[in-house]
Protein backbone atom coordinates (compact mmCIF):
# COMPACT_ATOMS: atom_id res chain seq x y z
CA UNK A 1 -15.35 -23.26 -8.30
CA UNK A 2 -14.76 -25.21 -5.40
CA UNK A 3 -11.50 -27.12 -4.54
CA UNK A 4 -10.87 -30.05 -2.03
CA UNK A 5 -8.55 -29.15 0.59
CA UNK A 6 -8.01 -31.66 2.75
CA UNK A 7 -11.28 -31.99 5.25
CA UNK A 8 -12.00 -28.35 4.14
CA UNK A 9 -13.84 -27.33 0.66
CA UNK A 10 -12.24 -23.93 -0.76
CA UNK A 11 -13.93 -21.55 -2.49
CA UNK A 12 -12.04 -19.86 -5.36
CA UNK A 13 -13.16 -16.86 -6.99
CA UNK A 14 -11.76 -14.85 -9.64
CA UNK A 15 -11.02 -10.97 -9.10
CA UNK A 16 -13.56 -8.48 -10.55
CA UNK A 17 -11.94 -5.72 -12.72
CA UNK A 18 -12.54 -3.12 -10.55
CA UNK A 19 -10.42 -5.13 -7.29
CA UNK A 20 -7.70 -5.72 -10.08
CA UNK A 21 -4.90 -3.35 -8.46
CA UNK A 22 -2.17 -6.06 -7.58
CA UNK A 23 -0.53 -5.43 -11.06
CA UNK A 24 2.32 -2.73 -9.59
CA UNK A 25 2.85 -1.27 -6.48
CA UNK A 26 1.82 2.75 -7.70
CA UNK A 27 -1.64 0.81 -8.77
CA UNK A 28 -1.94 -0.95 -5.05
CA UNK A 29 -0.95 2.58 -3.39
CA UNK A 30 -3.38 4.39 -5.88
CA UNK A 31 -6.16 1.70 -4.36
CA UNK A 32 -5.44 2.15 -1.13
CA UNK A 33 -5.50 6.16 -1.30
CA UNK A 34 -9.24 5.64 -3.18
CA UNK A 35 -10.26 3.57 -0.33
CA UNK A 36 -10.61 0.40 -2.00
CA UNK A 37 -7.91 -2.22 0.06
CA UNK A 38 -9.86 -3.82 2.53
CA UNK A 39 -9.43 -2.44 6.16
CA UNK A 40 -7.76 -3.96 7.75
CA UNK A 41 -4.72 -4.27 6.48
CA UNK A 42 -5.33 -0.75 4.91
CA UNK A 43 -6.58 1.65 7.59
CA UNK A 44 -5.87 5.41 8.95
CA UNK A 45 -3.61 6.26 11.43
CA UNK A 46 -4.37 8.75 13.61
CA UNK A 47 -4.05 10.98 17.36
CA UNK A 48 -6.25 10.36 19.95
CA UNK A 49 -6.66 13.48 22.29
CA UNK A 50 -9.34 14.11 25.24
CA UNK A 51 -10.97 16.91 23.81
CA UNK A 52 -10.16 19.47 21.41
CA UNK A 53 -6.16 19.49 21.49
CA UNK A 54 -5.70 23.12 22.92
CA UNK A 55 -2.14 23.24 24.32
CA UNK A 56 -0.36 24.51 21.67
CA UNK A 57 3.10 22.64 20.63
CA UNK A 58 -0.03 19.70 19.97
CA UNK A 59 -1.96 21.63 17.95
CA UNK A 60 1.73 22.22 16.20
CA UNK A 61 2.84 18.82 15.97
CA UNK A 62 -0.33 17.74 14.38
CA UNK A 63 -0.13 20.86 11.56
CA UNK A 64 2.91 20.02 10.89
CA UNK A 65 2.01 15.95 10.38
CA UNK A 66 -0.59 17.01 8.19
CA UNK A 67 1.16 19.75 6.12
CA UNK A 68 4.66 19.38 6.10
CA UNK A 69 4.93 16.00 7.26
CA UNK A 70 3.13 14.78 4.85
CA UNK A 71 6.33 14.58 2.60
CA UNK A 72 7.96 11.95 4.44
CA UNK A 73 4.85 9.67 4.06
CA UNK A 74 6.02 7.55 1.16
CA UNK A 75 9.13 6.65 2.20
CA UNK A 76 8.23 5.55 5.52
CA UNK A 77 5.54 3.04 4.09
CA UNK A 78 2.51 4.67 4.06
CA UNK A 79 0.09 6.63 2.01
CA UNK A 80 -0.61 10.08 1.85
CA UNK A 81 -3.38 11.61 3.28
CA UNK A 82 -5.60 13.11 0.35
CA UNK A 83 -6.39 17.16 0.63
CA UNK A 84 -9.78 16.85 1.59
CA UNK A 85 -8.79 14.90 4.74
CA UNK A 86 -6.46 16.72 5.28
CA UNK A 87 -8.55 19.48 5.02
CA UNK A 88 -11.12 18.03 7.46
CA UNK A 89 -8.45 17.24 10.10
CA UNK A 90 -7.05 20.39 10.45
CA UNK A 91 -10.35 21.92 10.89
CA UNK A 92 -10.87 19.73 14.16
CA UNK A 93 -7.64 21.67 15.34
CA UNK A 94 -8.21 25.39 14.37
């Protein structure tokens, strides 16, 4: 369906059932988690080291962020990280 705007035309399109998350907030957070919010607004957040991160208080700031940290995810705004990326992160440390 298209829609005058002013000089511009306006496409509107209806949302398919399976980009129908914007019920509740636990079904938005749920999307994002699964990967399907659009990046951005919905992307990681990460560490950027040169190299493998070999000094150790790093390599125990970033277990704890993604063990024990991960706790104090949800309040703060964001989404938990799921176990299997966790899992893959802190094999790039060990």
């Amino acid at each position: 369906m298209y829609t005058a705007a002013g000089n511009f035309a306006v496409v509107l399109q209806k949302i398919g059932a399976d980009e129908s998350f914007y019920d509740t907030i636990d079904h938005l957070t749920d999307a994002i988690a699964a990967g399907k919010y659009p990046s951005p607004p919905a992307r990681n957040l990460g560490f950027l080291f040169k190299g493998k991160p070999n000094r150790p208080e790093l390599v125990a700031f970033v277990k704890f962020v993604l063990n024990e940290g991960q706790k104090y995810v949800d309040e703060n705004g964001y989404i938990a990280l799921s176990k299997q990326k966790i899992a893959e992160e802190l094999r790039k440390v060990n």
